[in-house]
C-alpha atoms as a PDB file:
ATOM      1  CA  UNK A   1       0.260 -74.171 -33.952  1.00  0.00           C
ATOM      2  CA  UNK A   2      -0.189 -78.021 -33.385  1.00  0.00           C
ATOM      3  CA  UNK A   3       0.448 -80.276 -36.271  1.00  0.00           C
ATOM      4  CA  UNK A   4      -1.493 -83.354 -34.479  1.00  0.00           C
ATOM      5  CA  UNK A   5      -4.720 -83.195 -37.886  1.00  0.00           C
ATOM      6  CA  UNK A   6      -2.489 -82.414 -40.728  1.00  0.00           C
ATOM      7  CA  UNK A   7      -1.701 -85.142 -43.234  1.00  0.00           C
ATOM      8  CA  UNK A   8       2.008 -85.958 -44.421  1.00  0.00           C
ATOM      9  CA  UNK A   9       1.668 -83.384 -47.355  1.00  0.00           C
ATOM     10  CA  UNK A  10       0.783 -80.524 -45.190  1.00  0.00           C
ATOM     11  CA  UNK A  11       3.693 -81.760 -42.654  1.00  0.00           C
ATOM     12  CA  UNK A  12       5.840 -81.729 -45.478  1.00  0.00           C
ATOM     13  CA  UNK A  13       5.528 -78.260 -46.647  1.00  0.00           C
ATOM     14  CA  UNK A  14       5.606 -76.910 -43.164  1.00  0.00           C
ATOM     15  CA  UNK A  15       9.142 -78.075 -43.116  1.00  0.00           C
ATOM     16  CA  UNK A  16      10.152 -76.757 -46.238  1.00  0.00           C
ATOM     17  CA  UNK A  17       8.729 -73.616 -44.939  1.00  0.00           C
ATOM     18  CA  UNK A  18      10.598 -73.623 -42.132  1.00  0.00           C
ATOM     19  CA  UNK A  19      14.412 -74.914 -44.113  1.00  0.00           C
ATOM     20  CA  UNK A  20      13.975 -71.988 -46.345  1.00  0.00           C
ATOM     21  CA  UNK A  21      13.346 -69.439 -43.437  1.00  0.00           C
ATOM     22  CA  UNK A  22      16.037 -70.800 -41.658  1.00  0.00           C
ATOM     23  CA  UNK A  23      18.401 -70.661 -45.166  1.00  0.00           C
ATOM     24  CA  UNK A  24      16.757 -67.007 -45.652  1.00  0.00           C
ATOM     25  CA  UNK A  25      18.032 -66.106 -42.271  1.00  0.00           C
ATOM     26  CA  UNK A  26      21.450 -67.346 -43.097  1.00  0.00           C
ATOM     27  CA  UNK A  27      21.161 -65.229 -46.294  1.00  0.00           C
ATOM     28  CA  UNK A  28      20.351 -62.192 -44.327  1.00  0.00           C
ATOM     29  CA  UNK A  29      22.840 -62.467 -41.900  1.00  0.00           C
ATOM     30  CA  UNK A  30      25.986 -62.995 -44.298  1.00  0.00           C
ATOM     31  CA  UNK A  31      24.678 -60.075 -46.308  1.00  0.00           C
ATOM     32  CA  UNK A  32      24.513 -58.038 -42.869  1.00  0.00           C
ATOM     33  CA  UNK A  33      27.811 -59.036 -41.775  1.00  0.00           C
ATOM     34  CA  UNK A  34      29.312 -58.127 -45.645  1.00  0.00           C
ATOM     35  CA  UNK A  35      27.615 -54.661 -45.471  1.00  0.00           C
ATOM     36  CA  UNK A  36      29.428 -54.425 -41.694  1.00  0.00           C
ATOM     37  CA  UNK A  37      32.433 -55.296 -43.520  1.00  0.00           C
ATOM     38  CA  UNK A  38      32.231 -53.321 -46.199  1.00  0.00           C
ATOM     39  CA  UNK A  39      30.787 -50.175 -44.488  1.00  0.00           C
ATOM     40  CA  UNK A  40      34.538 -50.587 -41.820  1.00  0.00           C
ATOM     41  CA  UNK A  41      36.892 -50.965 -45.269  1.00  0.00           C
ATOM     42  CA  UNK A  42      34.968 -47.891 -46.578  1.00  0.00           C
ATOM     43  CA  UNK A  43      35.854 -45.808 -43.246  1.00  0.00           C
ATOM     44  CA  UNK A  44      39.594 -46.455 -43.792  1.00  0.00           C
ATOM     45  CA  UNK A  45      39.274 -45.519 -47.258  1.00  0.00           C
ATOM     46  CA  UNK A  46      37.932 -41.984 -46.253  1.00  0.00           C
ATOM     47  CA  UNK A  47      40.666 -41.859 -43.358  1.00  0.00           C
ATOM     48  CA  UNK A  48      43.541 -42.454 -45.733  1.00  0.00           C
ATOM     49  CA  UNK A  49      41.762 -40.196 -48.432  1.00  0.00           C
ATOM     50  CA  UNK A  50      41.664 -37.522 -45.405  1.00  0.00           C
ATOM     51  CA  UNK A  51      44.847 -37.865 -44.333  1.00  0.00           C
ATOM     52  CA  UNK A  52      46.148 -37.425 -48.136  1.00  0.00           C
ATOM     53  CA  UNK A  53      44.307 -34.310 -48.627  1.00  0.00           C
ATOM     54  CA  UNK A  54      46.193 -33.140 -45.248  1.00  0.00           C
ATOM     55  CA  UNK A  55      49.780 -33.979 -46.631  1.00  0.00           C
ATOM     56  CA  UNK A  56      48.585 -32.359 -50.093  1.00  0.00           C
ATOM     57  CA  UNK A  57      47.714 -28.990 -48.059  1.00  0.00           C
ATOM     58  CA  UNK A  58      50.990 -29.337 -46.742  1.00  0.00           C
ATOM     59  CA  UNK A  59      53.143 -29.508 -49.883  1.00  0.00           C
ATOM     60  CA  UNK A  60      50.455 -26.972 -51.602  1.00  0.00           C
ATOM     61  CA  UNK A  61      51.562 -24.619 -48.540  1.00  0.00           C
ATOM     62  CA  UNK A  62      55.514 -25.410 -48.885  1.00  0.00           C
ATOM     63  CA  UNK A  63      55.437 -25.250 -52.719  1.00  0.00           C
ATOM     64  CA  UNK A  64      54.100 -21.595 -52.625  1.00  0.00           C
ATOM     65  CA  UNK A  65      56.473 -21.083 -50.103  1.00  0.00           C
ATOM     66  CA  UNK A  66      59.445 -21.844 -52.100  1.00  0.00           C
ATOM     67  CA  UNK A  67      57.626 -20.224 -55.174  1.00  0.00           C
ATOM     68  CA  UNK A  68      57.624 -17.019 -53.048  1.00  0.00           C
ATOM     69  CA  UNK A  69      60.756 -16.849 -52.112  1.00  0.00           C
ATOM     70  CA  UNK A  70      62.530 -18.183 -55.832  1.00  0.00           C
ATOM     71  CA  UNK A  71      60.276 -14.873 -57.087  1.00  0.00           C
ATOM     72  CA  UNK A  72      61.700 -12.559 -54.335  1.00  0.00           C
ATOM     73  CA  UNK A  73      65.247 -13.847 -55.842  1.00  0.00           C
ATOM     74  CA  UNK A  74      64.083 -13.550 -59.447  1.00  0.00           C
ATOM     75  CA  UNK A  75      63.581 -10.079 -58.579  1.00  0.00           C
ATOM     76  CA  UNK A  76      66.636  -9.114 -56.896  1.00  0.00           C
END
């Protein structure tokens, strides 16, 4: 698109056209970066939540272990 005919006005919006795409690009590409951001913090989240529920299974299985064997006592 050639600019050579258009008055001062028209030349004036097509570069406030052009600063807001270039500021709505900006925009975008913080927001993408952010969601990257967020969407990493949110997999160590579930990996710590994860490996929780693993060490909870574990005491779960030791607890009725010991619960087991204070019964088998109880009853001798």
């Amino acid at each position: 698109m050639t600019t050579e005919g258009w008055n001062k006005e028209q030349a004036r919006k097509l570069s406030e056209t052009r600063d807001l795409i270039n500021s709505n690009a900006r925009i975008v590409e913080a927001l993408v970066n952010r969601r990257a951001k967020i969407a990493a913090e949110r997999e160590q989240i579930f990996q710590v939540i994860a490996q929780q529920q693993a060490e909870i299974r574990v005491l779960q299985t030791e607890n009725r272990r010991i619960l087991d064997i204070l019964e088998r006592q109880k009853d001798n």
